[in-house]
Each structure stands twice: as C-alpha cells, then as structure tokens.
Protein backbone atom coordinates (compact mmCIF):
# COMPACT_ATOMS: atom_id res chain seq x y z
CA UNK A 1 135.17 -23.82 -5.48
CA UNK A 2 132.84 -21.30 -4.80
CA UNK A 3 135.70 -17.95 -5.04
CA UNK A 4 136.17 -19.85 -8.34
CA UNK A 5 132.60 -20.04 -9.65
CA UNK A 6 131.91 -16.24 -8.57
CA UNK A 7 135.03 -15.10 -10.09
CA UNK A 8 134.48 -16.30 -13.56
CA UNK A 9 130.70 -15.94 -13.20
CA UNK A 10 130.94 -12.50 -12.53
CA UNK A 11 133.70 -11.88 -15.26
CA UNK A 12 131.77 -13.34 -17.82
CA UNK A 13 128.97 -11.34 -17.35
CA UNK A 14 131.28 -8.13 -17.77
CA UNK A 15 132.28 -9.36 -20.93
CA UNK A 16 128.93 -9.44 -22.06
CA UNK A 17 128.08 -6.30 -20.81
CA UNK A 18 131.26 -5.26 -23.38
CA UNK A 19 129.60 -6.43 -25.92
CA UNK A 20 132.45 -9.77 -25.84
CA UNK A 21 131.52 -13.64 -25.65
CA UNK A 22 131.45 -14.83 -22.03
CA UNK A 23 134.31 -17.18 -22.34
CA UNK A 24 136.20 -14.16 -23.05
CA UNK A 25 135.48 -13.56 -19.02
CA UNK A 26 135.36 -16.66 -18.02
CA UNK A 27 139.55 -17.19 -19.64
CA UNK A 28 140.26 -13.84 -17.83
CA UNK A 29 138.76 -14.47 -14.82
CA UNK A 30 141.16 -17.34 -14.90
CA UNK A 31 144.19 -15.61 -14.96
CA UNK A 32 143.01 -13.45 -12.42
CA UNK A 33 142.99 -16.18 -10.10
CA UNK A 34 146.64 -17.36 -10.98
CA UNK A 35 149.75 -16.03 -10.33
CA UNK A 36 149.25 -12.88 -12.50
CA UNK A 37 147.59 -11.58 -10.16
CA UNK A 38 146.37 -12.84 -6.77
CA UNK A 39 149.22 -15.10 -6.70
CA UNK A 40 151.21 -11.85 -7.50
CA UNK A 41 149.84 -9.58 -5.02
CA UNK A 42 148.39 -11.98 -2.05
CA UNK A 43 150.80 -15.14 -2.52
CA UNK A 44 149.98 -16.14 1.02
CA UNK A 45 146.53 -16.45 0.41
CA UNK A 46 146.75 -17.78 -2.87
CA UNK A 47 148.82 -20.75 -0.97
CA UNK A 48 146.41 -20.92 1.86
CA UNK A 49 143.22 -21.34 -0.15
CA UNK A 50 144.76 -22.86 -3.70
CA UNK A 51 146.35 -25.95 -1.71
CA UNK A 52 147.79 -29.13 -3.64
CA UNK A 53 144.79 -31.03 -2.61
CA UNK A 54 142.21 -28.43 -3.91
CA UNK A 55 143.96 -28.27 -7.52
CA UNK A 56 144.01 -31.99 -7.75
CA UNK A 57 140.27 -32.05 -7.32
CA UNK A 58 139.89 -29.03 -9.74
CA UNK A 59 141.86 -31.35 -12.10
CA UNK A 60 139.34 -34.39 -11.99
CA UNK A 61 136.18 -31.92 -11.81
CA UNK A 62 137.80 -29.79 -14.96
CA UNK A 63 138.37 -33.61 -16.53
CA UNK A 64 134.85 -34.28 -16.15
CA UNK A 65 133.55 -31.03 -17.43
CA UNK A 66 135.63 -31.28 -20.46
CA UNK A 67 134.53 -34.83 -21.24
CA UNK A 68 131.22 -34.14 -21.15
CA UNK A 69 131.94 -30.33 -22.85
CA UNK A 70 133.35 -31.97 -26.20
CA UNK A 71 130.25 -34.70 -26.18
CA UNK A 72 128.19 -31.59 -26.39
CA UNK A 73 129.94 -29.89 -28.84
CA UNK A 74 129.61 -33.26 -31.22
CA UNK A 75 126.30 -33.72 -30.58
CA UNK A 76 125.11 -30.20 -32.07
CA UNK A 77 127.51 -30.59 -35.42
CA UNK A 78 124.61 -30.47 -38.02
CA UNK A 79 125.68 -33.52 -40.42
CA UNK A 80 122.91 -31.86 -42.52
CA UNK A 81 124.98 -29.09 -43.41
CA UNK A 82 127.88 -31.31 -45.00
CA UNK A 83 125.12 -31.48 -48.17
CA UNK A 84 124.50 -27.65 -47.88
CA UNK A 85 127.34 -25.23 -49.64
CA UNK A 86 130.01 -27.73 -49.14
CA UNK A 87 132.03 -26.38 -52.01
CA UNK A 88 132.43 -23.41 -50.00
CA UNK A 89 132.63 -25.04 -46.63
CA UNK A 90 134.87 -27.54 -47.91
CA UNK A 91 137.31 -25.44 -49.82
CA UNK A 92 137.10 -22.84 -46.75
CA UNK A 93 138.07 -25.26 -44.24
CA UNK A 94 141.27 -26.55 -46.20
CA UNK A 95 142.57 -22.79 -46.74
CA UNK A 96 141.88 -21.98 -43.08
CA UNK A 97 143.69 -25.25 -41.80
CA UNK A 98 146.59 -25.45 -44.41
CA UNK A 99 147.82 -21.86 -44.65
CA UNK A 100 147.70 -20.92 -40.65
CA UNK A 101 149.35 -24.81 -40.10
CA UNK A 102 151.83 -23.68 -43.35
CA UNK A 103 152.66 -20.16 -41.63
CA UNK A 104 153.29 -21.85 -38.47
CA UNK A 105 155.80 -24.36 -39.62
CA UNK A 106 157.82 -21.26 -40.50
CA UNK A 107 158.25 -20.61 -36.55
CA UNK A 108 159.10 -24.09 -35.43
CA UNK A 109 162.79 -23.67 -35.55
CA UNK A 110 163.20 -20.04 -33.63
CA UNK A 111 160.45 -20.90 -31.12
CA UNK A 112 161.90 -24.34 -30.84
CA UNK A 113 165.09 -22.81 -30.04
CA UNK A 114 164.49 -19.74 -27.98
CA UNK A 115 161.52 -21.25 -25.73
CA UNK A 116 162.20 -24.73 -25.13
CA UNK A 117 160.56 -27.44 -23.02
CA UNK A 118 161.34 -31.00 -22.10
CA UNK A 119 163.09 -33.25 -24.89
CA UNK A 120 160.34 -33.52 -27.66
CA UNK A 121 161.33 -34.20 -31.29
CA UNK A 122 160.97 -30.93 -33.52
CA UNK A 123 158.21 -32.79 -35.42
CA UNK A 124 155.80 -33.69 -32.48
CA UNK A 125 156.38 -29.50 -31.44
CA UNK A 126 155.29 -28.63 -35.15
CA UNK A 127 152.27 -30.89 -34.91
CA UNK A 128 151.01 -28.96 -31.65
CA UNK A 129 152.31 -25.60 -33.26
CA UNK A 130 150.33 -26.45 -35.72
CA UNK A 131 147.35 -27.30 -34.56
CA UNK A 132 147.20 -24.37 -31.89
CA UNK A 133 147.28 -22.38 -34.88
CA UNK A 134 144.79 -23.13 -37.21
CA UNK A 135 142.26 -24.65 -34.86
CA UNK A 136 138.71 -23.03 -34.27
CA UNK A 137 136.85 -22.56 -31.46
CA UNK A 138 133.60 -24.39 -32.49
CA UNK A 139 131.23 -23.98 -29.14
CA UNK A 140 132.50 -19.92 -29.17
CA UNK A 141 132.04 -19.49 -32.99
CA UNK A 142 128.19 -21.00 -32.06
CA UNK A 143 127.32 -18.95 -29.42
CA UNK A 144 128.13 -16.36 -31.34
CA UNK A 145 126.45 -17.00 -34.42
CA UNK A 146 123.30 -17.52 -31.83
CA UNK A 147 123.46 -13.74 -30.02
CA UNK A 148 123.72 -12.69 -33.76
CA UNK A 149 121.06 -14.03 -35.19
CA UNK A 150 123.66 -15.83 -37.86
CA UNK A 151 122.86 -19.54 -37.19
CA UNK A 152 120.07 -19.82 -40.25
CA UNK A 153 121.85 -17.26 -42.83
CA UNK A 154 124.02 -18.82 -45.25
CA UNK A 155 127.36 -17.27 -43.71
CA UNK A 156 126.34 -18.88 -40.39
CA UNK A 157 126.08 -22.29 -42.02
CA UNK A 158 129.05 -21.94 -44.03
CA UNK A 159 130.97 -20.46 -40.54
CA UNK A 160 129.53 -24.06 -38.68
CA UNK A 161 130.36 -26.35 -41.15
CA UNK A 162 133.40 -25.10 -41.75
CA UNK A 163 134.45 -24.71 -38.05
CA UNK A 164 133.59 -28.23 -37.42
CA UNK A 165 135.50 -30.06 -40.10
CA UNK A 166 138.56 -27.37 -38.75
CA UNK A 167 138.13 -29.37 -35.44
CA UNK A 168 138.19 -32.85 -36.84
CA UNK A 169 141.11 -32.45 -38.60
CA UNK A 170 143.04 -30.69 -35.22
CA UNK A 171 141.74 -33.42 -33.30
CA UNK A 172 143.16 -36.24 -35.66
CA UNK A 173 145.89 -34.04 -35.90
CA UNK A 174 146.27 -34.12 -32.27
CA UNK A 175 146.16 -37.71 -31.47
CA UNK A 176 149.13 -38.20 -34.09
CA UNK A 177 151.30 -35.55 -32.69
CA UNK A 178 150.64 -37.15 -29.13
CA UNK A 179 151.43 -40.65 -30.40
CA UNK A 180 154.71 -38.88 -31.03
CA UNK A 181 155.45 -38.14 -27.88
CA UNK A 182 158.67 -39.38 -26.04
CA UNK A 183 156.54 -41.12 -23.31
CA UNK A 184 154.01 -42.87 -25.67
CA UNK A 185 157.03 -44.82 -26.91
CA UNK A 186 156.73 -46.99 -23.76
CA UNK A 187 153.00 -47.90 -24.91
CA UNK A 188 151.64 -49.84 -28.36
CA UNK A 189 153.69 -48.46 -31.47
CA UNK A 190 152.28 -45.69 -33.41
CA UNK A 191 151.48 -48.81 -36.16
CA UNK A 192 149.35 -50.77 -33.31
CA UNK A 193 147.83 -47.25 -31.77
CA UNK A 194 146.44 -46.57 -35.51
CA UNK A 195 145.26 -50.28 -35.85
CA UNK A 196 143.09 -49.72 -32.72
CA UNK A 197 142.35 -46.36 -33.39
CA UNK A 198 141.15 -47.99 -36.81
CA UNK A 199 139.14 -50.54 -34.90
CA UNK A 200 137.30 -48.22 -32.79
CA UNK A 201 136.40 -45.97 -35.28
CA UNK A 202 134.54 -48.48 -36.98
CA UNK A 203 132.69 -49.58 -33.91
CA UNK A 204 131.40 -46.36 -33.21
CA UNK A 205 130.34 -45.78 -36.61
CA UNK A 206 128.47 -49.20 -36.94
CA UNK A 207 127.17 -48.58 -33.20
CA UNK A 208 126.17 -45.11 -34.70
CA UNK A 209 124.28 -46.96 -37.48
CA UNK A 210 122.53 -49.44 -35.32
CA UNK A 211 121.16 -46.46 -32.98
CA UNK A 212 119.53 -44.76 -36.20
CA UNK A 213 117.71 -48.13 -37.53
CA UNK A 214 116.80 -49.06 -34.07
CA UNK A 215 115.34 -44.99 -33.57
CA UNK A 216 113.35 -45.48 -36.86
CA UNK A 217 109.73 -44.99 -35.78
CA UNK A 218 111.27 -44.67 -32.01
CA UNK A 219 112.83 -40.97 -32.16
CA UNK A 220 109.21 -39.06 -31.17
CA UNK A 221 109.80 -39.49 -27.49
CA UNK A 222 111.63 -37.03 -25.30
CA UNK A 223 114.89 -38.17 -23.76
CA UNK A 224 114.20 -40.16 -20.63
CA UNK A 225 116.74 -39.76 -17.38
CA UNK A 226 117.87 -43.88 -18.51
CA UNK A 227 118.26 -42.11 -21.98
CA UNK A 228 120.34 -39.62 -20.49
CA UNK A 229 122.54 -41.34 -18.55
CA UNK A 230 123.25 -44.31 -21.47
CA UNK A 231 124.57 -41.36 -23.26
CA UNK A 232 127.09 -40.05 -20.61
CA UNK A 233 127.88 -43.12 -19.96
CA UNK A 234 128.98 -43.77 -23.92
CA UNK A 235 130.52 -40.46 -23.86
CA UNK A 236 132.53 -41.90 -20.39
CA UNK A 237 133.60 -44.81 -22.09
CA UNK A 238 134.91 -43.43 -25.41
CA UNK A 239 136.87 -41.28 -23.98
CA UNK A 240 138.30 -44.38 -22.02
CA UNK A 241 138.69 -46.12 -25.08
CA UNK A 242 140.73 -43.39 -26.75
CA UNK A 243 142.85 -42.85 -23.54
CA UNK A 244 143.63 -46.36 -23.52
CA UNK A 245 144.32 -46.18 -27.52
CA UNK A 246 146.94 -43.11 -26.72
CA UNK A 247 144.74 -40.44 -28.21
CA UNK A 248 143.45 -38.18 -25.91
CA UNK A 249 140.18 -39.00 -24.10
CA UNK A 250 138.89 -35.88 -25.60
CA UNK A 251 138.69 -37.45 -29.01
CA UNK A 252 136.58 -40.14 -27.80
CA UNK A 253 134.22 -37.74 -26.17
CA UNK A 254 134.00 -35.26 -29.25
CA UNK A 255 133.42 -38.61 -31.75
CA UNK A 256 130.58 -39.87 -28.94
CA UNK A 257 129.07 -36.66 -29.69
CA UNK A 258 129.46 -37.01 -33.47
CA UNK A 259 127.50 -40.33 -33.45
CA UNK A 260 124.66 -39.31 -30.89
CA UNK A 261 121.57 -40.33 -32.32
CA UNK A 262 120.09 -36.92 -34.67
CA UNK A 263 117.19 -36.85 -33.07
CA UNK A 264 115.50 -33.11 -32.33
CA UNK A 265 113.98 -33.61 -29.08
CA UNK A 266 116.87 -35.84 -27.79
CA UNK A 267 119.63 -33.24 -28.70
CA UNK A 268 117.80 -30.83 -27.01
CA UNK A 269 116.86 -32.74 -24.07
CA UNK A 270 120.88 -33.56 -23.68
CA UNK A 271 121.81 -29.79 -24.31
CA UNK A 272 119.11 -28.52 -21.38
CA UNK A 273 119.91 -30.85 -19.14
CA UNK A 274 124.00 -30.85 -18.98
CA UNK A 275 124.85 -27.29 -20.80
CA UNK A 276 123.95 -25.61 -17.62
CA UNK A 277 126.03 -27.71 -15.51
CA UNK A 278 129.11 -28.43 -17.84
CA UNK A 279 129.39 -24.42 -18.75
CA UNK A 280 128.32 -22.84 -15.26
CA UNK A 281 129.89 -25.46 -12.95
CA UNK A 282 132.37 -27.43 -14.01
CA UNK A 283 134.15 -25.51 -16.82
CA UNK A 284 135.38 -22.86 -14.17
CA UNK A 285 137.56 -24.97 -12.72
CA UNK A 286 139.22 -26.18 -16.09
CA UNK A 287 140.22 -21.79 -16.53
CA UNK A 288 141.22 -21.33 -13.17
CA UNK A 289 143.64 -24.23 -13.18
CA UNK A 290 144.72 -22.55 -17.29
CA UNK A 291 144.91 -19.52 -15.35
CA UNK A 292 146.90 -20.88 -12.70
CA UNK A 293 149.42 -21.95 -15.34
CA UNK A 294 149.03 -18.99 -17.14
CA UNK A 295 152.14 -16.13 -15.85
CA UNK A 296 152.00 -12.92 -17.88
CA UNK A 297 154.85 -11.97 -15.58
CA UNK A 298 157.13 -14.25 -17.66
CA UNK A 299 156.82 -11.50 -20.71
CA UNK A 300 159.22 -9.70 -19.28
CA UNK A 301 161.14 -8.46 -21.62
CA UNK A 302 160.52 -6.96 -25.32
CA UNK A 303 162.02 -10.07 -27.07
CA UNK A 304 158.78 -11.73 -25.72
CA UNK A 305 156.32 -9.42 -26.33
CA UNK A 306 158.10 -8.92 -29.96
CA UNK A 307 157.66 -12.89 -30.44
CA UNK A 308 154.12 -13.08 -28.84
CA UNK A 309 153.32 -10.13 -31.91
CA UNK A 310 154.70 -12.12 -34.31
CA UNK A 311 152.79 -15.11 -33.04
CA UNK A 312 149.77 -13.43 -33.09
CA UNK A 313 149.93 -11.83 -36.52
CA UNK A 314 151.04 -15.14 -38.08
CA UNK A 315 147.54 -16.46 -36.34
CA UNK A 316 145.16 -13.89 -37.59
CA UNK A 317 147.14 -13.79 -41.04
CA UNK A 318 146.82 -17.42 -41.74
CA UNK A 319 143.33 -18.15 -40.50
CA UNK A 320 141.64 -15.33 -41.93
CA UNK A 321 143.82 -15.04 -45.30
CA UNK A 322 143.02 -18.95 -45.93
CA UNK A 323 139.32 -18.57 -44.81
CA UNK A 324 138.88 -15.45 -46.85
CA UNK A 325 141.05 -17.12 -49.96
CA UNK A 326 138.93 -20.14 -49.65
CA UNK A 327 135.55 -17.93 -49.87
CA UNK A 328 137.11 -15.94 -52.25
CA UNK A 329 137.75 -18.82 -54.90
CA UNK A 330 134.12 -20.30 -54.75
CA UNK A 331 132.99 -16.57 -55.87
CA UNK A 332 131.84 -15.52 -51.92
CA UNK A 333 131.55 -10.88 -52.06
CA UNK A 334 134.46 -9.69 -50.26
CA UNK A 335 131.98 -9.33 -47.67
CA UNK A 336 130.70 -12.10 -46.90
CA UNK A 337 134.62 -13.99 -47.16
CA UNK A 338 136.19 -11.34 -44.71
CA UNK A 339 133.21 -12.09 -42.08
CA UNK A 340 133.60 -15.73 -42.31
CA UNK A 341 137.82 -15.01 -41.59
CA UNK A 342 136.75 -13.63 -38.71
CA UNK A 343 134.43 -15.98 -37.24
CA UNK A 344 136.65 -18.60 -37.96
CA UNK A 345 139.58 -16.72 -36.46
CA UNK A 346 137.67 -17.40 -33.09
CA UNK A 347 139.83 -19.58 -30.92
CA UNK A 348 138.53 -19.35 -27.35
CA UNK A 349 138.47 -22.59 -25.02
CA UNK A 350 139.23 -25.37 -27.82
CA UNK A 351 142.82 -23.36 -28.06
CA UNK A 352 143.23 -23.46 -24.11
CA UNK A 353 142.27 -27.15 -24.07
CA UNK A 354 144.76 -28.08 -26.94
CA UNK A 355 147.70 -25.74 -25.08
CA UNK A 356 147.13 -27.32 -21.84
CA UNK A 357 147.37 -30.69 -23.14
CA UNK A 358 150.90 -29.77 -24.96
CA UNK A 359 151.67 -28.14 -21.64
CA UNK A 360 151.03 -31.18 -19.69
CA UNK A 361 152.59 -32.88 -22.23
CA UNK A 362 156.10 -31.04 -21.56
CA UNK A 363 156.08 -29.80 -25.55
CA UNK A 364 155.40 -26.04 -24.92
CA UNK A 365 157.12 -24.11 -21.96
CA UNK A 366 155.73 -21.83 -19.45
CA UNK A 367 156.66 -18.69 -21.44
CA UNK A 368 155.55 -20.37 -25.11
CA UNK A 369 152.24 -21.26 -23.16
CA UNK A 370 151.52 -17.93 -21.96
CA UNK A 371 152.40 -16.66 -25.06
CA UNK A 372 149.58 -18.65 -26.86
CA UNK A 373 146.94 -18.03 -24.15
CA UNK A 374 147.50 -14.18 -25.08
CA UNK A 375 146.92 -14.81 -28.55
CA UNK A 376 143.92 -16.80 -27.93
CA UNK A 377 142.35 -14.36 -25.98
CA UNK A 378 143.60 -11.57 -28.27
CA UNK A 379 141.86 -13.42 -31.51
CA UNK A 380 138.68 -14.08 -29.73
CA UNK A 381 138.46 -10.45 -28.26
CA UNK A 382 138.54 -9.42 -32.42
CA UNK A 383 135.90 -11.25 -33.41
CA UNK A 384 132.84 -9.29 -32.21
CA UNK A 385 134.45 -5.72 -32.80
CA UNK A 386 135.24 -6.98 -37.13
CA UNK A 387 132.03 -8.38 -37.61
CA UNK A 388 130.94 -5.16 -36.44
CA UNK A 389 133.02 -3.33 -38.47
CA UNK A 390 131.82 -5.32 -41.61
CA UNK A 391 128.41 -4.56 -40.74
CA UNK A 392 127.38 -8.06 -40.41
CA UNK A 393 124.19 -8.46 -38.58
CA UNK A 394 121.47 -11.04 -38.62
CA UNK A 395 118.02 -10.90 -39.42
C-alpha cells in the first residue's frame, strides 16, 4: 500500500510540475507499477510484493474509493446550470455524444474481429465501444476548469454542464449494455431489470424531494459527523441497490450524488471531509490494479500501434468535431467552440473506470484494453497544451 501511494503521489506531482492534471500521474504511475514495467524488469519482486492476497484487498479498497469517488462527483453537478445556456449546453452535449458514439460504430466490426474477447454479442461490444468513446471525464474537466480560473466564465459553465449530461447518458448507456451481457441472462430479464431500475429511480427522486422540503429553513447548519455518515451510508446503499438491479453499483453512487441535498455548506463540508481521502488514499489503488492490467508490451507489432492511431483519431475527431459543431450551430466564435472540444475531449479516470468494467466484464481483450488506456491518457495529455494554444485563460 504504501510503494503504491508514493508511487502515484509522487507521479502526480511531476505532472503538475509539467504543467498536466495530476491524474495524468497518478494513470502513469499505474502502469509503472504493472507489468510494463516493474513487472517487466523485476518480475520476482513484482510477485513477491504484488501477491494474490494484496490485489484482492486493492480490489475492495479501489471499490470503496470509487463508490464514494462518483457520490462526489454527483454531488458537485450544479443543477443550476441546466437553466443557464442550455441551448448551447444541450445541443453541445448531443453532438459530442452522438458523433464520437456514430464514428465508433464504424470500428465495431474490424475491432470485433481482430481483438476479440470472451463470447459477447456484437451489440453489447458496440454499447461499451461506444461509450468509451464519447464519454467525458467530468472530475478531470473540473479540476481543470479550477487551476484555470474557468469555473465562473461562460465557457466553464457551458464545459460543466455539458460534461455532466455526457456522463448521464454513458452511465445509462452503460447499465443497458451490461444488462446485455451473456452472464446477466442468468439474473431478472432486461424487461424486469428496467422495471426496477424504473422503481428506484423514482424513489430516489421522491427521497430527493423530501430532503429539500424537510432542509427548508434547516440548510444553515454545517454538516454534522451523523450528517456525514447518513450520506455515505445512502451513497453505500444505492450502489447496492443498483448492483442488485444489474446496473453497476457505480450508477447508484453517481445518482446518490445527484440527489444530495444542494445545500452550500453541506456540499462543502462532504467535499473537505472525503476528497482528501477518496483522491489521496484510496484512488491509488483503483490505477495500480488499471495499471496492473494495463501491458504496453502487447503493442507489439505495427498493426497495433496502426489500430491504436486510428482509435485515437476517431476519439479526438468525434468528440471535438461534435462539441465544436454543437457550439458552432448556437452561434459560439470559433474560439470559444474549439476550447470547449477540447475540454470535453478530456477523458481521464471516468474512461479507465468504464474500460475496466468491460474488461472485467470479458467484452474488451487485453490488447483492445491497453489500446484504450493509451488513448485515454493520450486525449487527456492534449487538453492543457490546446487550451494553451487557443489562448484560453481565465480571469
């Protein structure tokens, strides 16, 4: 735990030194850790310190720490914004999710072919093909925004909203494609998985609507440790809820975070008191097991790296060209459209969480994954250096 903590500590701070987002580090310092390169050049002590029993508790700690991450993340979605420039949010987000999805249906059938997995029906592989490439790394695209000085301006509002209503879609998008799944046939049918999925979407949003009449009047006091841990507790048990559904528990946890009570002091309360922990402690663990998984030896050959370019262009070229169209069409400067592409071509640790859960899943293989953890890191990396080169700064 602790060679894991140092490691990505440590890389993160180089990539802020670099002028990158820390998760930039914090994914490499990953890989570093896998089989690319300590398993690579010390496999003995990889084995000795990396044992079976170690990753399994790195699995329930990077669990945890995702759980909670996604909570976070839906808590600090401003549902104010959804009044503010939502023609441009709005159109933005659909160009940005239907043109990357639309470009990547195009690669289904060769990547299908030339990098398969276990036995997954081609539909459930375009689903997760899909998703990995039009999603946006919300928490990245916010910390961002934040070291710029873009959160207030109307690009960095546009950029959030935007962002966030790209996630909700992946996620729903998500939890179909896993209801497709071979092994989710031996569960409820994908009819009685949407009935309950159905059901406990409208509990949370009445439960959301009781918490903001019973806050009325209540909301001026800080959030209290029995405050706090009601709230993890909800986050625990929607993600339960979803897991039991068939959707991924991360759902539940990102939609617990969505209704969390909008109140000022309690947001921030919940963001000081588990942000440290969830980023700087348990996180790690969820990149060195990615990185673990993660074998850049397995682009071996030109006919990879030719496929992982063409992967990679098809990423930038739909995300960008439909946020830019999108911004375009509600009269945005060319400006202002080609810095919102690249902000929401950010990908970061939302892509790594959606690969490893196709992974897992048996839809992508070992070389496919590593493929799309270069192009993550690769679209992430771009960000910084094009809003640069735009000349986008904040105020």
């Amino acid at each position: 735990m602790a060679i894991v903590l140092l490691v990505t500590l440590l890389c993160g701070r180089v990539a802020q030194r670099l002028g990158q987002a820390r998760v930039i580090g914090e994914m490499a310092g990953g890989i570093l850790l896998g089989p690319s390169l300590l398993g690579r050049f010390a496999p003995a002590a990889t084995a000795q310190i990396f044992t079976p029993a170690v990753l399994s508790s790195f699995e329930v700690l990077s669990a945890v720490g995702l759980v909670l991450y996604l909570f976070l993340i839906g808590t600090e979605m401003d549902l104010g914004h959804l009044r503010m420039q939502r023609a441009t949010a709005s159109l933005t987000s659909l160009c940005s999710i239907v043109l990357p999805f639309g470009l990547a249906l195009l690669l289904v059938a060769p990547l299908h072919a030339r990098f398969p997995a276990g036995v997954v029906s081609p539909l459930a592989f375009a689903l997760f093909l899909g998703v990995a490439m039009s999603i946006t790394a919300f928490p990245v695209l916010a910390r961002i925004l934040e070291e710029r000085r873009l959160t207030a301006t109307p690009l960095g509002a546009t950029a959030l909203l935007s962002a966030a209503v790209d996630d909700v879609a992946a996620w729903t998008l998500l939890a179909v494609a896993l209801a497709l799944l071979p092994h989710a046939a031996a569960g409820p049918t994908v009819g009685r998985r949407l009935v309950w999925l159905v059901a406990y979407l409208v509990v949370m949003a009445v439960g959301a609507a009781l918490a903001r009449r019973f806050l009325r009047g209540n909301g001026g006091r800080s959030l209290s440790v029995t405050g706090l841990g009601v709230a993890v507790a909800v986050a625990l048990l929607s993600a339960y809820a979803t897991d039991a559904i068939g959707v991924h528990p991360l759902f539940g946890a990102f939609l617990a975070g969505v209704c969390f009570p909008r109140v000022a002091r309690w947001q921030q309360g919940l963001r000081e008191r588990l942000d440290a922990t969830v980023s700087t402690v348990l996180l790690p663990f969820f990149f060195a097991l990615t990185g673990m998984r993660t074998r850049l030896d397995l682009l071996n050959s030109p006919r990879v790296w030719v496929w992982t370019a063409v992967i990679l262009a098809v990423a930038v070229a739909g995300k960008m060209g439909g946020a830019v169209l999108g911004a375009r069409l509600t009269g945005e400067p060319w400006q202002a459209a080609l810095a919102l592409g690249a902000l929401l071509n950010t990908r970061g640790l939302v892509e790594l969480i959606v690969l490893n859960i196709a992974r897992n899943a048996g839809v992508f293989s070992p070389t496919l994954f590593t493929m799309l953890v270069v192009m993550a890191l690769a679209t992430t990396a771009m960000t910084t250096p094009l809003l640069n080169a735009l000349g986008v700064r904040g105020d």
